[in-house]
Protein backbone atom coordinates (compact mmCIF):
# COMPACT_ATOMS: atom_id res chain seq x y z
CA UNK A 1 9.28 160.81 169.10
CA UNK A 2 11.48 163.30 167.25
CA UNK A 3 13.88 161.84 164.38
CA UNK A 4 17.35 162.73 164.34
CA UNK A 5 19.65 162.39 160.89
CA UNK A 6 23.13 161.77 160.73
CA UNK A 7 25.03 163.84 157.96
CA UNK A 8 28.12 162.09 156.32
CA UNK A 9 30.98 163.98 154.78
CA UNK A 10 32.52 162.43 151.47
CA UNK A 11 35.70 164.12 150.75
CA UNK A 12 36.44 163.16 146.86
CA UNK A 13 40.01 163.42 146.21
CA UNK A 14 40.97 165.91 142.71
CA UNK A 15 41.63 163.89 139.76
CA UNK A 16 44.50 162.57 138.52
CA UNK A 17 46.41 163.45 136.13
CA UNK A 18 45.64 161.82 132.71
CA UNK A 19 47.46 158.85 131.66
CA UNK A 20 48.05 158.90 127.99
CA UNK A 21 47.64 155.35 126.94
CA UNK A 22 49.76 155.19 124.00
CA UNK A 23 52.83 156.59 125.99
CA UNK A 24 52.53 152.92 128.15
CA UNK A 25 55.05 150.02 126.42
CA UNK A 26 53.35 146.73 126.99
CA UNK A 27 55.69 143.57 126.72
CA UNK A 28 53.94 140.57 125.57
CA UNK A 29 55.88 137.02 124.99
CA UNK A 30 56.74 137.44 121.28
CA UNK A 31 55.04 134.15 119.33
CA UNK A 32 57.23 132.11 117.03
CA UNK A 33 55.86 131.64 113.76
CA UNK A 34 56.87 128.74 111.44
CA UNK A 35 59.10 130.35 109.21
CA UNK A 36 61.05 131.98 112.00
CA UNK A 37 61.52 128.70 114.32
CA UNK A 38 62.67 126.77 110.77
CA UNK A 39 64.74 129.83 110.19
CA UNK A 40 66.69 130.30 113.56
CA UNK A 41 67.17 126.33 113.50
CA UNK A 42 69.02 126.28 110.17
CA UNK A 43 70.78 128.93 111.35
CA UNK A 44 71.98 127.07 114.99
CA UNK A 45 72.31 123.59 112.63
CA UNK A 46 74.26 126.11 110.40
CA UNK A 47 76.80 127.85 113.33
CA UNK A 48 77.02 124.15 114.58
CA UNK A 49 77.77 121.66 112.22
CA UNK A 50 80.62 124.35 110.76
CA UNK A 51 84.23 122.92 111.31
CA UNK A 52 86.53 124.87 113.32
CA UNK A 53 89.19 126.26 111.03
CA UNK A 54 91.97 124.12 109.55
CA UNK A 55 89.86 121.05 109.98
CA UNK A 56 89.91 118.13 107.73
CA UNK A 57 86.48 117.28 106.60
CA UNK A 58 85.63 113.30 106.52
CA UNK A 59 82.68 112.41 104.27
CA UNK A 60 82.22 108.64 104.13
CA UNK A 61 82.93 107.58 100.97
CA UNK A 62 80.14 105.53 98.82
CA UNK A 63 81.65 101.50 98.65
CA UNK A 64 80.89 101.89 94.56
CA UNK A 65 83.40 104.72 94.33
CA UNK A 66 86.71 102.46 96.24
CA UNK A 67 85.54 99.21 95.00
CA UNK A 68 89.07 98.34 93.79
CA UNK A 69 90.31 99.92 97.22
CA UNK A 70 88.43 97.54 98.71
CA UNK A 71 88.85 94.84 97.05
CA UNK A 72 92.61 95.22 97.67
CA UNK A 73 92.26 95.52 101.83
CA UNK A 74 89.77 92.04 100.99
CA UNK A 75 92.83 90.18 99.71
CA UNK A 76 95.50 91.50 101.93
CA UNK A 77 93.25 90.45 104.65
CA UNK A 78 92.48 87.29 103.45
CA UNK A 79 96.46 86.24 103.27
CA UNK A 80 96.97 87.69 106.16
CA UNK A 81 94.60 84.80 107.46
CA UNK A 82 96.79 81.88 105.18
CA UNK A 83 99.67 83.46 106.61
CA UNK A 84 98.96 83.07 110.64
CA UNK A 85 97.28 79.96 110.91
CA UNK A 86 99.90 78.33 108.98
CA UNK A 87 102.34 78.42 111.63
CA UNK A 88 101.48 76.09 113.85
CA UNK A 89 100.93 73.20 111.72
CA UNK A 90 104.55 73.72 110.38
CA UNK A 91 105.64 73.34 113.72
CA UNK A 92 106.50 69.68 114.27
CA UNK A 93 108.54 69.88 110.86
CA UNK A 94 110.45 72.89 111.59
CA UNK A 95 111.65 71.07 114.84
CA UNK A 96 113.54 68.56 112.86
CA UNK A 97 114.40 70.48 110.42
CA UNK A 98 116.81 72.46 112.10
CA UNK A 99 117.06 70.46 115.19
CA UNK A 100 115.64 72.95 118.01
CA UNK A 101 113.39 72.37 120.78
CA UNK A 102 110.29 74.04 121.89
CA UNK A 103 111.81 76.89 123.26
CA UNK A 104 113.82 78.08 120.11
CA UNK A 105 110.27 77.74 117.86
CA UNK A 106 109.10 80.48 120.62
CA UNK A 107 111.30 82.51 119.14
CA UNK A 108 109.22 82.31 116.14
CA UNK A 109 106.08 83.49 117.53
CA UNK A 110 107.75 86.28 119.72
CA UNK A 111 109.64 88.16 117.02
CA UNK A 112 106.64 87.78 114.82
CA UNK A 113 105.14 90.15 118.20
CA UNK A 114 107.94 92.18 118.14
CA UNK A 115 107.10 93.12 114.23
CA UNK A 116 103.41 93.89 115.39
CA UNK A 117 104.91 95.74 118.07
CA UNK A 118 106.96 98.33 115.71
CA UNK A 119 104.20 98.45 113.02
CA UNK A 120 101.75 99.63 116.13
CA UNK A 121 104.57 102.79 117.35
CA UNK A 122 104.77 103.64 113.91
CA UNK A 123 102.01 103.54 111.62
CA UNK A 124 100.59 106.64 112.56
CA UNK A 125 103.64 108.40 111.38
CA UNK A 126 104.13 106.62 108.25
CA UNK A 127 100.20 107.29 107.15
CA UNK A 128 100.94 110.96 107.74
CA UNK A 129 103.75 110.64 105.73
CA UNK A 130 102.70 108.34 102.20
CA UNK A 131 99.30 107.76 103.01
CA UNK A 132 97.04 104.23 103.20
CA UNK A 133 98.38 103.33 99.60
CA UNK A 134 102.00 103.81 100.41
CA UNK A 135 101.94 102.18 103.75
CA UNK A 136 99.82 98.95 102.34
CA UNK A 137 102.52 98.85 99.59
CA UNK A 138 104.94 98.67 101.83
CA UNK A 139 103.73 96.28 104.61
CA UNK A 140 103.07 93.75 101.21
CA UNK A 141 106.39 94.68 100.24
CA UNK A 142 107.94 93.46 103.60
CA UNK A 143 105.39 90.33 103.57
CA UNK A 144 106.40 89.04 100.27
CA UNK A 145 110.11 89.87 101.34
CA UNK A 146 109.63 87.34 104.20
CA UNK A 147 107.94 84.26 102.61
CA UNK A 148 110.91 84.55 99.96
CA UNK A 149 113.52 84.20 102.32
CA UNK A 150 111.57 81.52 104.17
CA UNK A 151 110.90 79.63 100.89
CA UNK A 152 114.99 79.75 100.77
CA UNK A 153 115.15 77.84 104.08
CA UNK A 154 117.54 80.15 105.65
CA UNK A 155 119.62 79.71 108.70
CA UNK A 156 117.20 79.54 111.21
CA UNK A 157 118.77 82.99 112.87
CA UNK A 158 118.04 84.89 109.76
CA UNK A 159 113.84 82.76 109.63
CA UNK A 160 113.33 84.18 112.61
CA UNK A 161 113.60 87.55 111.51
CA UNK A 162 111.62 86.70 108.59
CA UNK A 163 108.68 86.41 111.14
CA UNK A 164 109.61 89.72 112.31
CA UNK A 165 109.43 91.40 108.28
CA UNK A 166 106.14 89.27 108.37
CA UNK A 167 104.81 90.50 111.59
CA UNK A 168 105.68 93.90 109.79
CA UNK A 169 103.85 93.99 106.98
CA UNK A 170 100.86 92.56 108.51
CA UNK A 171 100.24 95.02 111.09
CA UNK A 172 100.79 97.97 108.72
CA UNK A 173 97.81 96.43 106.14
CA UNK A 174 96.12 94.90 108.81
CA UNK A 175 95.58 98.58 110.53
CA UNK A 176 94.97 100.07 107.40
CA UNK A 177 92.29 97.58 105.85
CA UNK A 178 90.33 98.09 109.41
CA UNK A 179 90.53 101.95 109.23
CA UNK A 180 89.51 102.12 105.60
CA UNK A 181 86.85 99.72 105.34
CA UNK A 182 85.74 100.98 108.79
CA UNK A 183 85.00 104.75 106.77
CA UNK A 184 83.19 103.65 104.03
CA UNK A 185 78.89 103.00 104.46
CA UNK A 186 77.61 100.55 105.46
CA UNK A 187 80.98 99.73 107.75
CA UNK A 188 79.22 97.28 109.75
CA UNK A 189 78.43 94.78 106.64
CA UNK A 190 82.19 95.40 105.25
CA UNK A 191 83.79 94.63 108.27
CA UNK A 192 82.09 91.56 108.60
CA UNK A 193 83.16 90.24 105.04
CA UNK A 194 86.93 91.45 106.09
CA UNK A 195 86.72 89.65 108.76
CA UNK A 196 85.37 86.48 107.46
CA UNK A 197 88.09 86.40 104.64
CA UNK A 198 90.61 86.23 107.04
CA UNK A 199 88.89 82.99 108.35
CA UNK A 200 88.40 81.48 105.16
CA UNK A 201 92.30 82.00 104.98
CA UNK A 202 93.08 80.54 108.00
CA UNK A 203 91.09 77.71 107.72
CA UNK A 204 92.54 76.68 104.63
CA UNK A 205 95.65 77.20 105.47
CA UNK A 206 96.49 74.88 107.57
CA UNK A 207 94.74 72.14 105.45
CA UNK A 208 97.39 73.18 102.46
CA UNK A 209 100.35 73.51 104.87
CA UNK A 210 100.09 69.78 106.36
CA UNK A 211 99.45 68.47 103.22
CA UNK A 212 102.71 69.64 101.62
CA UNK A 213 104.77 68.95 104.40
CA UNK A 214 103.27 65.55 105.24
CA UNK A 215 103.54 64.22 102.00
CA UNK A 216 106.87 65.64 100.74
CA UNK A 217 110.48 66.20 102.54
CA UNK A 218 110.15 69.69 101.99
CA UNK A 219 107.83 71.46 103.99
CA UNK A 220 109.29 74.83 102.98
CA UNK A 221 107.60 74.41 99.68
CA UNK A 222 104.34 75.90 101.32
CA UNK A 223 106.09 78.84 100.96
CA UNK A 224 106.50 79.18 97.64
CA UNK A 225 102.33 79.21 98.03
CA UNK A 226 102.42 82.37 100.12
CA UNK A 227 104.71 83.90 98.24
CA UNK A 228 102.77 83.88 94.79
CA UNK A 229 100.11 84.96 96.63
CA UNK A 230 101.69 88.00 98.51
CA UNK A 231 102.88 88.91 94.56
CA UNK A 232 99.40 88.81 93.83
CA UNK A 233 98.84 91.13 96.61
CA UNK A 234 101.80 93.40 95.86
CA UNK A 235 100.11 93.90 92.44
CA UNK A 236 96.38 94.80 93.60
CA UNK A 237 97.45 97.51 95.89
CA UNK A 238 100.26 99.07 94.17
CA UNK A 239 97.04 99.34 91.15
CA UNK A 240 94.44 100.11 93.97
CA UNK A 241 95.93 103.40 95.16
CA UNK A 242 98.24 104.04 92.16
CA UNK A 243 96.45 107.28 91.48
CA UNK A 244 97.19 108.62 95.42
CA UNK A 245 100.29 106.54 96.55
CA UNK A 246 102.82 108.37 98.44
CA UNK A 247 100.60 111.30 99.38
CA UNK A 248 99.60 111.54 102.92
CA UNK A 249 96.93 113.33 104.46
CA UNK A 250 97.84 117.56 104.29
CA UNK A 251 99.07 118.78 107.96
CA UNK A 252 98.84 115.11 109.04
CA UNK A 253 102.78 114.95 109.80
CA UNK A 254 102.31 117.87 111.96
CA UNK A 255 99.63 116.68 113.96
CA UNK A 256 100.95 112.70 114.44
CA UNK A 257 103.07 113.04 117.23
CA UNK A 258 99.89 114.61 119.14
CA UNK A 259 97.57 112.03 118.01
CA UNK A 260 99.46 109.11 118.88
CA UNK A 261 99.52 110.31 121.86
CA UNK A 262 96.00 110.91 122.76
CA UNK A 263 95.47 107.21 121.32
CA UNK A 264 98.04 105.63 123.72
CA UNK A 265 96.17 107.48 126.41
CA UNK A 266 92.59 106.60 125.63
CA UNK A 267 91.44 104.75 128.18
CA UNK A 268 89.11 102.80 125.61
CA UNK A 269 92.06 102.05 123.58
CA UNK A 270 93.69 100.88 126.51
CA UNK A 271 90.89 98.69 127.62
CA UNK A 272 90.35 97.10 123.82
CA UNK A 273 94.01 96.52 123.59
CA UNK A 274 94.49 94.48 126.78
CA UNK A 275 91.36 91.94 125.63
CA UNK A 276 92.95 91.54 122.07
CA UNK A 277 96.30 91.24 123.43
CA UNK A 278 94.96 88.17 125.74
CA UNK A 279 92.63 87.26 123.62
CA UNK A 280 94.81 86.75 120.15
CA UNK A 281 97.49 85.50 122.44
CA UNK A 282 95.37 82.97 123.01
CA UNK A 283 94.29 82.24 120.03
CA UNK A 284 97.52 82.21 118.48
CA UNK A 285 99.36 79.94 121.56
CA UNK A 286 96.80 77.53 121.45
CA UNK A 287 96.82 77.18 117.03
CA UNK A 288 100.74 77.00 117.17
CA UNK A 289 100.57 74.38 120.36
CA UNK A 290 97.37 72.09 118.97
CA UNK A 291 99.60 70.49 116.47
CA UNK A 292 102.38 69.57 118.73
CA UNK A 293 100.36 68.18 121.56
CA UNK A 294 98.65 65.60 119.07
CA UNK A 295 101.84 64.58 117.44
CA UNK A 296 103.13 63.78 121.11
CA UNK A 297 99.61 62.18 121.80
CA UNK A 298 99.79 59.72 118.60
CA UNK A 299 103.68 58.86 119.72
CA UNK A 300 102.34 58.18 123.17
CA UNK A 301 99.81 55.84 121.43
């Protein structure tokens, strides 16, 4: 049996041209060390955090550094509190007093709104103007004003407009003790002992108001109380913020117009307003009322 063979052909093709190795770029993910991740963060914390230019800076101030400050917005606060709640227990002896029903004491209570009503359209533009010194000075100014004219027993035309000065004066330090104590540390803790000074005035209020008027023929002589205490008040701002009184924040008066307006049109603003406007309504009806309904109660009796 014969053998055959098979005979392949291999064609092997020329070679290539040579590939020099170190002509090739290779791209390989670059590693971050530790120094350069620390370093490109302080740098975005750095481009970040800077304020765009013109910018007013806030830093929170330390409560050891405004103590006095503070104290002053404390005590404002806290007659704010004697002032309001003594209202409504004066009630059934301002009736007789100048012989008016009901619906000439609402007159009271809604030109003391009115007052709260101005102070809220223009505080903004005052503080731009003279500053959290000037415009406490001036609401205590307007407060003191009031309880002197309604220690007088004026016409009762001219001590309803006394409620109005009042409502005034309030609102301006009432605005400005929230904002003020509301920048300092700790904000939380402050508010809360503003807050609770302006119960502790309002509680005993009341308390010193019927006692006067109930025991004496004239009630107006609580008065006289408020108004050495508004003095007192006068006196602690006008030393509080006698180094920066008058001087408003710089470019402030330039800029008020265009932040009231993005305040009235906050719709948290808005929302906060409405509950505080029921809310302290309220309140406020259902002090001034209390006093009136139990004096009709005993007569019923």
């Amino acid at each position: 049996m014969a053998s055959g063979s098979t005979t392949a052909t291999v064609t092997i093709p020329a070679p290539t041209e040579a590939i020099e190795l170190s002509t090739l770029k290779t791209s390989r993910p670059s590693i971050p060390t530790p120094s350069s991740h620390h370093r490109n963060s302080d740098e975005e914390r750095t481009t970040g955090d800077e304020p765009p230019e013109g910018a007013t800076v806030f830093t929170r101030p330390d409560v050891s550094t405004v103590k006095l400050q503070l104290l002053a917005m404390n005590f404002a606060t806290f007659l704010a509190g004697v002032n309001d709640a003594s209202t409504g227990a004066l009630v059934p002896y301002l009736q007789p007093a100048y012989n008016i029903g009901l619906l000439f004491v609402a007159l009271v209570y809604l030109f003391n709104f009115a007052g709260w009503t101005v102070a809220a359209f223009t505080n903004i533009h005052l503080t731009a103007r003279i500053g959290t010194g000037g415009v406490m000075l001036l609401g205590s100014t307007l407060q003191m004003l009031a309880h002197a004219l309604q220690l007088w027993k004026s016409p009762f035309p001219l001590f309803v407009i006394t409620y109005f000065l009042a409502g005034v004066g309030i609102a301006y330090q009432d605005a400005q003790a929230n904002s003020f104590v509301g920048g300092v540390n700790d904000a939380h803790r402050w508010l809360g002992v503003l807050h609770a000074l302006y119960g502790v005035g309002a509680l005993i209020s009341p308390l010193m108001a019927t006692n006067i008027a109930s025991r004496t023929p004239y009630w107006h002589y609580f008065y006289s109380i408020l108004l050495g205490i508004a003095a007192v008040n006068v006196g602690i701002i006008a030393w509080a913020f006698r180094k920066s009184m008058g001087r408003g924040v710089a470019g402030a008066k330039e800029t008020a117009n265009k932040d009231f307006k993005r305040t009235v049109t906050n719709k948290t603003v808005l929302i906060l307003s409405a509950f505080f406007f029921l809310y302290v309504g309220a309140e406020v009806t259902a002090g001034g009322l209390l006093p009136i309904l139990t004096q009709f109660e005993v007569e019923l009796t």
